[in-house]
PDB file of N, CA and C in Angstrom:
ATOM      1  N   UNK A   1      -3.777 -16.831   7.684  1.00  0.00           N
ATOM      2  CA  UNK A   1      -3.366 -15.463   7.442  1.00  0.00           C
ATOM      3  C   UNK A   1      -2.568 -15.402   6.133  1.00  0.00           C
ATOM      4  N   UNK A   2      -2.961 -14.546   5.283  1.00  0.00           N
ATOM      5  CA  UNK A   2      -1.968 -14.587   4.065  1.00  0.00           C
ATOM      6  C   UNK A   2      -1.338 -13.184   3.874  1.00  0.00           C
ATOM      7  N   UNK A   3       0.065 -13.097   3.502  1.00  0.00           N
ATOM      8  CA  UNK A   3       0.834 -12.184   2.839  1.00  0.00           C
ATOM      9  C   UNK A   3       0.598 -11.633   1.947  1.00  0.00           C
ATOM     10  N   UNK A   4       0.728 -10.368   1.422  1.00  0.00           N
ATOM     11  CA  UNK A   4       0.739  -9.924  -0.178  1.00  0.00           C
ATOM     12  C   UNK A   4       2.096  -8.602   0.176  1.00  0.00           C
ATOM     13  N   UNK A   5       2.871  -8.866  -1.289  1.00  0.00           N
ATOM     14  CA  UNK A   5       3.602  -7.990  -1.382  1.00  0.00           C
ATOM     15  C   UNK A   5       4.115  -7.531  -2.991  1.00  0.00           C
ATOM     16  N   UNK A   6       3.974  -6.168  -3.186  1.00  0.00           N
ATOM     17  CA  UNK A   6       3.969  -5.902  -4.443  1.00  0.00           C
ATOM     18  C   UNK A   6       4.910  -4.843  -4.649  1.00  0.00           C
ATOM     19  N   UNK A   7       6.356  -4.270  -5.267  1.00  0.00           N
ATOM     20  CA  UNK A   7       7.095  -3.849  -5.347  1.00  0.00           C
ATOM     21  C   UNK A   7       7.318  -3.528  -6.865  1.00  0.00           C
ATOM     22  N   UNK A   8       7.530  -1.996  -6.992  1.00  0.00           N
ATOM     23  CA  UNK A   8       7.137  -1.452  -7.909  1.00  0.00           C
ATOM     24  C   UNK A   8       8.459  -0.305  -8.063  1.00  0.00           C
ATOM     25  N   UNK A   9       9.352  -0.316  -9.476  1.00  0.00           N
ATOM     26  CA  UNK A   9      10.250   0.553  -9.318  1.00  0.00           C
ATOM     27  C   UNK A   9      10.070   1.860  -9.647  1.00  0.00           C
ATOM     28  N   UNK A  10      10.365   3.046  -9.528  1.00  0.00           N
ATOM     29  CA  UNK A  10       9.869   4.288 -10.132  1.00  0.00           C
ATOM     30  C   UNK A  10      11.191   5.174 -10.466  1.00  0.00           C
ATOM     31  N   UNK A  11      10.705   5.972 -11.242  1.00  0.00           N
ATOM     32  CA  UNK A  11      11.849   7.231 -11.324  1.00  0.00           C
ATOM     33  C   UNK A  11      11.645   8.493 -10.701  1.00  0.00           C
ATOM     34  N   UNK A  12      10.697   8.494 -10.146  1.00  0.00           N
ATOM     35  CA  UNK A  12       9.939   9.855  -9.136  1.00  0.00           C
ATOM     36  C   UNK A  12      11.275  10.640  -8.117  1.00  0.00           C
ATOM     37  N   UNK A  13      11.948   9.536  -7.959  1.00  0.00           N
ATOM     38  CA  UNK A  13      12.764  10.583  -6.582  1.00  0.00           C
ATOM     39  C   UNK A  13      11.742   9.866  -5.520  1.00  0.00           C
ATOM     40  N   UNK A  14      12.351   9.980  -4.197  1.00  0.00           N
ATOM     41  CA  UNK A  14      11.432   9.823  -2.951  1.00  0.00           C
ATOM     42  C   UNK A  14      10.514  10.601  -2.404  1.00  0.00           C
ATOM     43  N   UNK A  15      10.892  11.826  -2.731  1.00  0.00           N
ATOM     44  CA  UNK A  15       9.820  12.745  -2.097  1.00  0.00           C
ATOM     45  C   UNK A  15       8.792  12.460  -3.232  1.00  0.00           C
ATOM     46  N   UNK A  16       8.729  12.686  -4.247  1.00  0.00           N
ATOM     47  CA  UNK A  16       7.862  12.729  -5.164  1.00  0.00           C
ATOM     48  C   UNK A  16       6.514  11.588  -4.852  1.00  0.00           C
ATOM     49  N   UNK A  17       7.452  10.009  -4.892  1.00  0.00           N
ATOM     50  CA  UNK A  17       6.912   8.858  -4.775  1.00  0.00           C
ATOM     51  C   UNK A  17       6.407   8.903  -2.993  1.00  0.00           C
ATOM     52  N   UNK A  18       6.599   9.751  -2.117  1.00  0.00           N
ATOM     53  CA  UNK A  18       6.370   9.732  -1.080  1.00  0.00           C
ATOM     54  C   UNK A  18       4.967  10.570  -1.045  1.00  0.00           C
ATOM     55  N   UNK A  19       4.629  11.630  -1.809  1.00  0.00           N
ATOM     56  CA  UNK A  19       3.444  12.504  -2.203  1.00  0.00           C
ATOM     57  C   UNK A  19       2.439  11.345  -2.400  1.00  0.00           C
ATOM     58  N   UNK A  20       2.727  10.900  -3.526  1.00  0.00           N
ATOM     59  CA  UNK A  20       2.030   9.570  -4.091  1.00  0.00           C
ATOM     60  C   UNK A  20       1.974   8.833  -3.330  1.00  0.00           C
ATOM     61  N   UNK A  21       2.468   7.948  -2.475  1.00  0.00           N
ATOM     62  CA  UNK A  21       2.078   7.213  -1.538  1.00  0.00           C
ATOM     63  C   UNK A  21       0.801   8.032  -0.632  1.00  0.00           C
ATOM     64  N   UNK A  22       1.353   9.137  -0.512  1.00  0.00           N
ATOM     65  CA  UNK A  22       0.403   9.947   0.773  1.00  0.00           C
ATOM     66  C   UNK A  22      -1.484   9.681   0.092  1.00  0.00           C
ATOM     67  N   UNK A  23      -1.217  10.377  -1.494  1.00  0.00           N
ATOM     68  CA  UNK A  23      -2.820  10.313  -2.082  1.00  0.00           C
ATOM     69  C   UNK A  23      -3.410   8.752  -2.110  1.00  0.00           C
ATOM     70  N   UNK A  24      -2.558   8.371  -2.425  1.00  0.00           N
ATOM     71  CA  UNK A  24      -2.671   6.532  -2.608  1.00  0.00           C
ATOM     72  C   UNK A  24      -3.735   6.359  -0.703  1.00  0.00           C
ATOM     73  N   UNK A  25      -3.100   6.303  -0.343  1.00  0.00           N
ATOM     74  CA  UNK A  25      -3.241   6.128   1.371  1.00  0.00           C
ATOM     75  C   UNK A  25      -4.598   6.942   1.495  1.00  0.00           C
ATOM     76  N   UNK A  26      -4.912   8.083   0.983  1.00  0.00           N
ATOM     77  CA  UNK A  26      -5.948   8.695   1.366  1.00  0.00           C
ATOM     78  C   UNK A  26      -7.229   8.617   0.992  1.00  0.00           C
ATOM     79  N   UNK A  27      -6.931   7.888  -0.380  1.00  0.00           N
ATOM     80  CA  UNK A  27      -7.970   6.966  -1.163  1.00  0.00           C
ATOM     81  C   UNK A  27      -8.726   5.957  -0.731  1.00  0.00           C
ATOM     82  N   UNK A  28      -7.066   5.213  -0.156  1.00  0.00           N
ATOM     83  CA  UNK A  28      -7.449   3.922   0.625  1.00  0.00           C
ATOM     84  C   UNK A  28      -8.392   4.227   2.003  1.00  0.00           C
ATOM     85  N   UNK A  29      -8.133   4.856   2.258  1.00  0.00           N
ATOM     86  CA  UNK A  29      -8.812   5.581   4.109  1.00  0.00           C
ATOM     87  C   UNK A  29     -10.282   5.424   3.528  1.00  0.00           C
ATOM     88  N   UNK A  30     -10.792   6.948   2.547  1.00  0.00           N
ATOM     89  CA  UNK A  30     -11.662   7.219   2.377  1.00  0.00           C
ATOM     90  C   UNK A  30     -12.708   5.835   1.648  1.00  0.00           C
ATOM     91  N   UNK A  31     -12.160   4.965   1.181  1.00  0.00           N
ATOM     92  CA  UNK A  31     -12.498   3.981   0.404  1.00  0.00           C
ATOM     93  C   UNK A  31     -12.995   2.666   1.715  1.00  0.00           C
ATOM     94  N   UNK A  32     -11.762   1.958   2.311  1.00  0.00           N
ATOM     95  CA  UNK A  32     -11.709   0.969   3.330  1.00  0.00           C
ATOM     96  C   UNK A  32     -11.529   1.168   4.614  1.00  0.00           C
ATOM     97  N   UNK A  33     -11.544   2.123   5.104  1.00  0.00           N
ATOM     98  CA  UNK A  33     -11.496   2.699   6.456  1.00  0.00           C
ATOM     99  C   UNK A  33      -9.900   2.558   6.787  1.00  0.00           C
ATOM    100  N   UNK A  34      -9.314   2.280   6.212  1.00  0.00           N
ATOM    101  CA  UNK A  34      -7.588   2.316   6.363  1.00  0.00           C
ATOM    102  C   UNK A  34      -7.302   3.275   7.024  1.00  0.00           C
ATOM    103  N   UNK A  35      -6.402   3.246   8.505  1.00  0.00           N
ATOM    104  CA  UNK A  35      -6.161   4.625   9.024  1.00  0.00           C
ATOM    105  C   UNK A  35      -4.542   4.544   8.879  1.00  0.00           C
ATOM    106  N   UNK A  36      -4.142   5.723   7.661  1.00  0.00           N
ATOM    107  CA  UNK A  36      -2.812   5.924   7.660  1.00  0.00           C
ATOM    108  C   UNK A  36      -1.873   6.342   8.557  1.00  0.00           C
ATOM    109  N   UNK A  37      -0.482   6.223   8.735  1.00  0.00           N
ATOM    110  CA  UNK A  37       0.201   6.811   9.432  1.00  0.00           C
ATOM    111  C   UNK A  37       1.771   6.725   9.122  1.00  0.00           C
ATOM    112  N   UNK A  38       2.057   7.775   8.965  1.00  0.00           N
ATOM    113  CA  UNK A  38       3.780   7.353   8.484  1.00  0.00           C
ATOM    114  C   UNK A  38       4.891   7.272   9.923  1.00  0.00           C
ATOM    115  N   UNK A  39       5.799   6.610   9.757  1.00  0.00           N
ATOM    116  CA  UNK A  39       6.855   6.618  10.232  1.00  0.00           C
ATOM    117  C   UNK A  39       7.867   6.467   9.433  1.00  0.00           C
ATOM    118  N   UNK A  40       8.617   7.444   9.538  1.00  0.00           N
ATOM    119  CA  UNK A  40       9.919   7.999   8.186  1.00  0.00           C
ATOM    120  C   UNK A  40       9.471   7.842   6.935  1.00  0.00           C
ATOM    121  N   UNK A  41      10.069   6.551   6.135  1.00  0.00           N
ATOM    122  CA  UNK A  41       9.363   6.609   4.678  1.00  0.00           C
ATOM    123  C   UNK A  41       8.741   5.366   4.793  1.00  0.00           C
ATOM    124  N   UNK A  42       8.231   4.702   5.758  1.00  0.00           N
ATOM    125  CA  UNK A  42       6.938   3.564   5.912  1.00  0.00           C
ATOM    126  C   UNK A  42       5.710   4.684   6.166  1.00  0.00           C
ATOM    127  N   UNK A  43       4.700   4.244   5.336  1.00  0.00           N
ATOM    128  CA  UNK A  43       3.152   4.802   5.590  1.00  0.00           C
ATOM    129  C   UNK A  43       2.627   3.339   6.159  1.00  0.00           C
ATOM    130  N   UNK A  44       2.280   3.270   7.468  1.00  0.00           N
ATOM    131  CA  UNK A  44       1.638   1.946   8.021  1.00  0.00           C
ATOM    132  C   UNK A  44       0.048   2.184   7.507  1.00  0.00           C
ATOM    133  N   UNK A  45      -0.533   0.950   7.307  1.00  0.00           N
ATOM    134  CA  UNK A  45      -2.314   1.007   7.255  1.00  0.00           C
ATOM    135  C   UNK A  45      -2.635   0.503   8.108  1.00  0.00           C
ATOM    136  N   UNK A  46      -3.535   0.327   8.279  1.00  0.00           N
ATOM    137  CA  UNK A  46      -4.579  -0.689   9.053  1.00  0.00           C
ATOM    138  C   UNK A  46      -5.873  -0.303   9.517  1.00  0.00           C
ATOM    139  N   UNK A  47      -6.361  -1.216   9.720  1.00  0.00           N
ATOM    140  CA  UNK A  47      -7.994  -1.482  10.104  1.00  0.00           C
ATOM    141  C   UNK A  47      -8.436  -3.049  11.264  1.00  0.00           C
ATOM    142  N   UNK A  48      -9.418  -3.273  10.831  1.00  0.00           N
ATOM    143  CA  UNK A  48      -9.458  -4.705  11.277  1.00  0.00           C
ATOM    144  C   UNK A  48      -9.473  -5.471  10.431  1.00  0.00           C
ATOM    145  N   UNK A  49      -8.814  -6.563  10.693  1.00  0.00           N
ATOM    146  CA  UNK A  49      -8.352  -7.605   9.749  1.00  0.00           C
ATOM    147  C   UNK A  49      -7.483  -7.184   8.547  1.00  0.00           C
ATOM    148  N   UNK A  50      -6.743  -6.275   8.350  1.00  0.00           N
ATOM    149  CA  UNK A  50      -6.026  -5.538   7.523  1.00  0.00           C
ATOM    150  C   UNK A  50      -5.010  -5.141   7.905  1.00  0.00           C
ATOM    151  N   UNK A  51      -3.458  -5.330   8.102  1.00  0.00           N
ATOM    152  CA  UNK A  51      -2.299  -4.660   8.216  1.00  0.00           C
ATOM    153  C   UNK A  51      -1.522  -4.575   7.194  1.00  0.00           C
ATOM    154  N   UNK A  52      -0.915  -3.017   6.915  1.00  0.00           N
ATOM    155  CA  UNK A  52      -0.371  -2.714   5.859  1.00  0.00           C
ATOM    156  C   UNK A  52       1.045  -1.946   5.978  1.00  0.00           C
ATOM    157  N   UNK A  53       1.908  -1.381   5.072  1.00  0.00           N
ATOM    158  CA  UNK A  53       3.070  -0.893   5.443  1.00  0.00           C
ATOM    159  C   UNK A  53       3.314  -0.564   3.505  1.00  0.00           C
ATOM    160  N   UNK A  54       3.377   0.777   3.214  1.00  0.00           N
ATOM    161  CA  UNK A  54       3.695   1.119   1.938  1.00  0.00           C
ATOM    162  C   UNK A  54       5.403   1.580   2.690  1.00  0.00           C
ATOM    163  N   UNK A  55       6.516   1.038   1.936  1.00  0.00           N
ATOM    164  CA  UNK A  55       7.927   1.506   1.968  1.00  0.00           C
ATOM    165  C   UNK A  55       8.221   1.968   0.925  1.00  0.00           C
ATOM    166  N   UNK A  56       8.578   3.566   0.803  1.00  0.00           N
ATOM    167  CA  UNK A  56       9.324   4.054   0.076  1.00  0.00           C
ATOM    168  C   UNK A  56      10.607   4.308  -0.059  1.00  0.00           C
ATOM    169  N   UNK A  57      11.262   4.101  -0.958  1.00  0.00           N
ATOM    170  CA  UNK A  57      12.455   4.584  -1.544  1.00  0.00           C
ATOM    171  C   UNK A  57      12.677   4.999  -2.519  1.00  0.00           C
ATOM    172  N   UNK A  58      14.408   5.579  -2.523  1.00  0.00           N
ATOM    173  CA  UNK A  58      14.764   6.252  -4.101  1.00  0.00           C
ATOM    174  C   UNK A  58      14.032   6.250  -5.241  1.00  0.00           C
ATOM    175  N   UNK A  59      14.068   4.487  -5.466  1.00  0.00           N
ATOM    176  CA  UNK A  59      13.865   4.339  -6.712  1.00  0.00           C
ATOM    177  C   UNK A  59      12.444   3.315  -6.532  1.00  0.00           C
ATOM    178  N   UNK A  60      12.339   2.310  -5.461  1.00  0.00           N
ATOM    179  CA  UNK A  60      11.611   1.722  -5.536  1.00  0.00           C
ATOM    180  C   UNK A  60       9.819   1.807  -4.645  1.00  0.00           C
ATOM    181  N   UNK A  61       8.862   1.256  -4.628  1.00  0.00           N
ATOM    182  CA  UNK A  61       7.981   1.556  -3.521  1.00  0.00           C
ATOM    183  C   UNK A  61       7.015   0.471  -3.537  1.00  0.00           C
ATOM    184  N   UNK A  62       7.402  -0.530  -2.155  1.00  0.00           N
ATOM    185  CA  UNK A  62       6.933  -1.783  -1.761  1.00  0.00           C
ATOM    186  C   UNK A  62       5.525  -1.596  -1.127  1.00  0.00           C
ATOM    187  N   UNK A  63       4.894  -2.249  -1.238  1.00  0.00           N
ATOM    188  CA  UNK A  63       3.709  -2.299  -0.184  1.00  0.00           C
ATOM    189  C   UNK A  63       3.801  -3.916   0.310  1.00  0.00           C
ATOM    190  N   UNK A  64       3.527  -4.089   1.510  1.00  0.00           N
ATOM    191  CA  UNK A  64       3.419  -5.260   2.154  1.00  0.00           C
ATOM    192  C   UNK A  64       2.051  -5.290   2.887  1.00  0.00           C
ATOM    193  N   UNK A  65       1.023  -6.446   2.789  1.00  0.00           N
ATOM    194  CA  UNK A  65      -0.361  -6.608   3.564  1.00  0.00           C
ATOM    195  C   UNK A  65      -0.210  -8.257   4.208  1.00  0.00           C
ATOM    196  N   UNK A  66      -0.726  -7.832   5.277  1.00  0.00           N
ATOM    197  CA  UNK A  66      -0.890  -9.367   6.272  1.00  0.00           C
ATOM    198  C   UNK A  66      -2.591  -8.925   6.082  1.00  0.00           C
ATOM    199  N   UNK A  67      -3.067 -10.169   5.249  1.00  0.00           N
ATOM    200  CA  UNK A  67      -5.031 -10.232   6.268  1.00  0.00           C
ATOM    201  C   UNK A  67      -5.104 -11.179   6.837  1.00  0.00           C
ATOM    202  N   UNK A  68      -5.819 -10.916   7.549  1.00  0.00           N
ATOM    203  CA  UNK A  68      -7.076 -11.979   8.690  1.00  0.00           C
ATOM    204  C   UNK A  68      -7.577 -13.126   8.350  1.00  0.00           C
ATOM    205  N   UNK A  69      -7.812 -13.874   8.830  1.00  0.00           N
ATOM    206  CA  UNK A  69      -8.896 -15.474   8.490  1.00  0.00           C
ATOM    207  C   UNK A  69      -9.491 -14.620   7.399  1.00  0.00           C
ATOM    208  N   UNK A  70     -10.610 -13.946   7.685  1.00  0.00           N
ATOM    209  CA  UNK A  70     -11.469 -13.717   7.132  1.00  0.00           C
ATOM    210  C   UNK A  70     -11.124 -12.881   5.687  1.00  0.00           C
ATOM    211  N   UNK A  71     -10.455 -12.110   5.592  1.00  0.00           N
ATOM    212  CA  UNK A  71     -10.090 -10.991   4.252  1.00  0.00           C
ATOM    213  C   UNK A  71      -9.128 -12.320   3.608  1.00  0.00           C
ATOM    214  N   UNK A  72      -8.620 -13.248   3.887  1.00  0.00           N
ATOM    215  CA  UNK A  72      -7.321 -14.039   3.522  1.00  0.00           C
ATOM    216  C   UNK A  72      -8.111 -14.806   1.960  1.00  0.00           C
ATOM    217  N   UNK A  73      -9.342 -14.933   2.087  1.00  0.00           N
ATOM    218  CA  UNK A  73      -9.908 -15.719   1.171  1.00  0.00           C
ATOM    219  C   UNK A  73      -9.965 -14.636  -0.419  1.00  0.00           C
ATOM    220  N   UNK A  74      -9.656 -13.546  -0.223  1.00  0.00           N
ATOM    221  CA  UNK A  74      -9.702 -12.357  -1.019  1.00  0.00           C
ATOM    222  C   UNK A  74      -8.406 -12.100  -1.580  1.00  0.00           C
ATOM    223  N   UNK A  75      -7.361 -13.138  -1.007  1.00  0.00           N
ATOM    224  CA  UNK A  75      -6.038 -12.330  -0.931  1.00  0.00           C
ATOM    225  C   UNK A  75      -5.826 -12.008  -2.658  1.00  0.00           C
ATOM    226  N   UNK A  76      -6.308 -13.263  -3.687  1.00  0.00           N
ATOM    227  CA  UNK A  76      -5.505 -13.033  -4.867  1.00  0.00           C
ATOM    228  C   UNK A  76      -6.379 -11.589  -5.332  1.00  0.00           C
ATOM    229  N   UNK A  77      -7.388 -11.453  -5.139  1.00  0.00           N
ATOM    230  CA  UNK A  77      -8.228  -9.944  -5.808  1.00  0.00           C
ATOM    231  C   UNK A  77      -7.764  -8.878  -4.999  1.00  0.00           C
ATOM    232  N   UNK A  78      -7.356  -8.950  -3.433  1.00  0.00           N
ATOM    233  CA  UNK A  78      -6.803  -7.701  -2.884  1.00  0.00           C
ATOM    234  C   UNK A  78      -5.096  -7.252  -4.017  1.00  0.00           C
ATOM    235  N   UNK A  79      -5.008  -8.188  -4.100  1.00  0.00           N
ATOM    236  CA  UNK A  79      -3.456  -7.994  -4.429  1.00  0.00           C
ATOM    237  C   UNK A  79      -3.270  -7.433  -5.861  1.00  0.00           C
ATOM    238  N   UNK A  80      -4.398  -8.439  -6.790  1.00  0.00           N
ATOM    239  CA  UNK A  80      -4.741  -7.395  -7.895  1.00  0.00           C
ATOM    240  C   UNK A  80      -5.307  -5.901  -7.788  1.00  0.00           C
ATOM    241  N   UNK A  81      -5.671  -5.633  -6.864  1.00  0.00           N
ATOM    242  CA  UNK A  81      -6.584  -4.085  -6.622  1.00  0.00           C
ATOM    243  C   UNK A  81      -4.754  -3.047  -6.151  1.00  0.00           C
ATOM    244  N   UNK A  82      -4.269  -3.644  -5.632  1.00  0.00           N
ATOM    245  CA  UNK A  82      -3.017  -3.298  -5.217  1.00  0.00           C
ATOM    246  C   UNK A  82      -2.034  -2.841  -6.221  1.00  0.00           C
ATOM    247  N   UNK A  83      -1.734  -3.705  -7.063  1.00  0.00           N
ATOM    248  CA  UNK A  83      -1.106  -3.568  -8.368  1.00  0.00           C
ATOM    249  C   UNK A  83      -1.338  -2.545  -9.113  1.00  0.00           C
ATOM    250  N   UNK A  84      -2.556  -2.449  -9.304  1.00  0.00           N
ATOM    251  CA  UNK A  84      -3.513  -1.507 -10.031  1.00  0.00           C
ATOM    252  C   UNK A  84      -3.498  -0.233  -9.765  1.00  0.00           C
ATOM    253  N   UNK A  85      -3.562  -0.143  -7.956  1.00  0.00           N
ATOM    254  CA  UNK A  85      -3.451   0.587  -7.841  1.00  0.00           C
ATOM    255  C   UNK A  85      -2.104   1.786  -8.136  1.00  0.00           C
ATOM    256  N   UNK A  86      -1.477   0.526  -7.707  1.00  0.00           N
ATOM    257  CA  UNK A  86       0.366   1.274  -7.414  1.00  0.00           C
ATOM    258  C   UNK A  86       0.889   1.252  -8.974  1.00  0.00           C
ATOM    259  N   UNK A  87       0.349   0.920  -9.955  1.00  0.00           N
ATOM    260  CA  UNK A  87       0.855   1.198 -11.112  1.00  0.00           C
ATOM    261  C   UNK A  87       0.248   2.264 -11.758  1.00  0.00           C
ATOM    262  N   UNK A  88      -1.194   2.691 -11.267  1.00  0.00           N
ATOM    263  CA  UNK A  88      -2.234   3.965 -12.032  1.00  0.00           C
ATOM    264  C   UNK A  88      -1.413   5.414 -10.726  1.00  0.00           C
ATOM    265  N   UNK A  89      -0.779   4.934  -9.466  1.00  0.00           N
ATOM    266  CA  UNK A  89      -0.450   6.172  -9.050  1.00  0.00           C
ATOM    267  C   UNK A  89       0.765   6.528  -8.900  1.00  0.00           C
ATOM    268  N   UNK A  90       1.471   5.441  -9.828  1.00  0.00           N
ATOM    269  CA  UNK A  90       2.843   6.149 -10.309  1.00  0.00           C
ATOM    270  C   UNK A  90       2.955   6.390 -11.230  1.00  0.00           C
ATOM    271  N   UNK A  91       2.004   6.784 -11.971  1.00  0.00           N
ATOM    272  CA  UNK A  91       2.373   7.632 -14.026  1.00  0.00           C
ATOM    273  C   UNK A  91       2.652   8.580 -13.654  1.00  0.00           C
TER     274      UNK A  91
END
């Protein structure tokens, strides 16, 4: 099972960066079957073989992923797709 975690600082404010998380998440759904869900300022993901958790705050906004045997062999390209992502949807 491998970890990925990518933490990213912003100047958005939380609500702002919390919007952004929301489109981010909805991308991801429509894209990987990710079914979002927030609790306070955690947006949880998941699927099969996929657990996720975007944390927002003030200033900063973490994403954390556990995959599966199987997705684990992907981890260094998931994590780049991640980056990518969370840096093109905080401009």
């Amino acid at each position: 099972m491998a970890r990925i975690s990518v933490e990213r600082t912003h100047g958005l404010g939380k609500e702002a960066a919390r919007a952004k998380a929301d489109k981010l998440a909805q991308k991801l759904s429509d894209q990987y079957g990710l079914e979002p869900q927030w609790s306070g300022d955690t947006l949880n993901l998941k699927r099969s073989g996929v657990k996720g958790a975007v944390h927002v705050g003030e200033e900063t906004i973490r994403v954390d992923v556990e995959l599966g045997l199987l997705m684990s062999a992907m981890s260094g390209t998931i994590k780049s797709e991640i980056e990518k992502a969370l840096d093109k949807a905080l401009v």
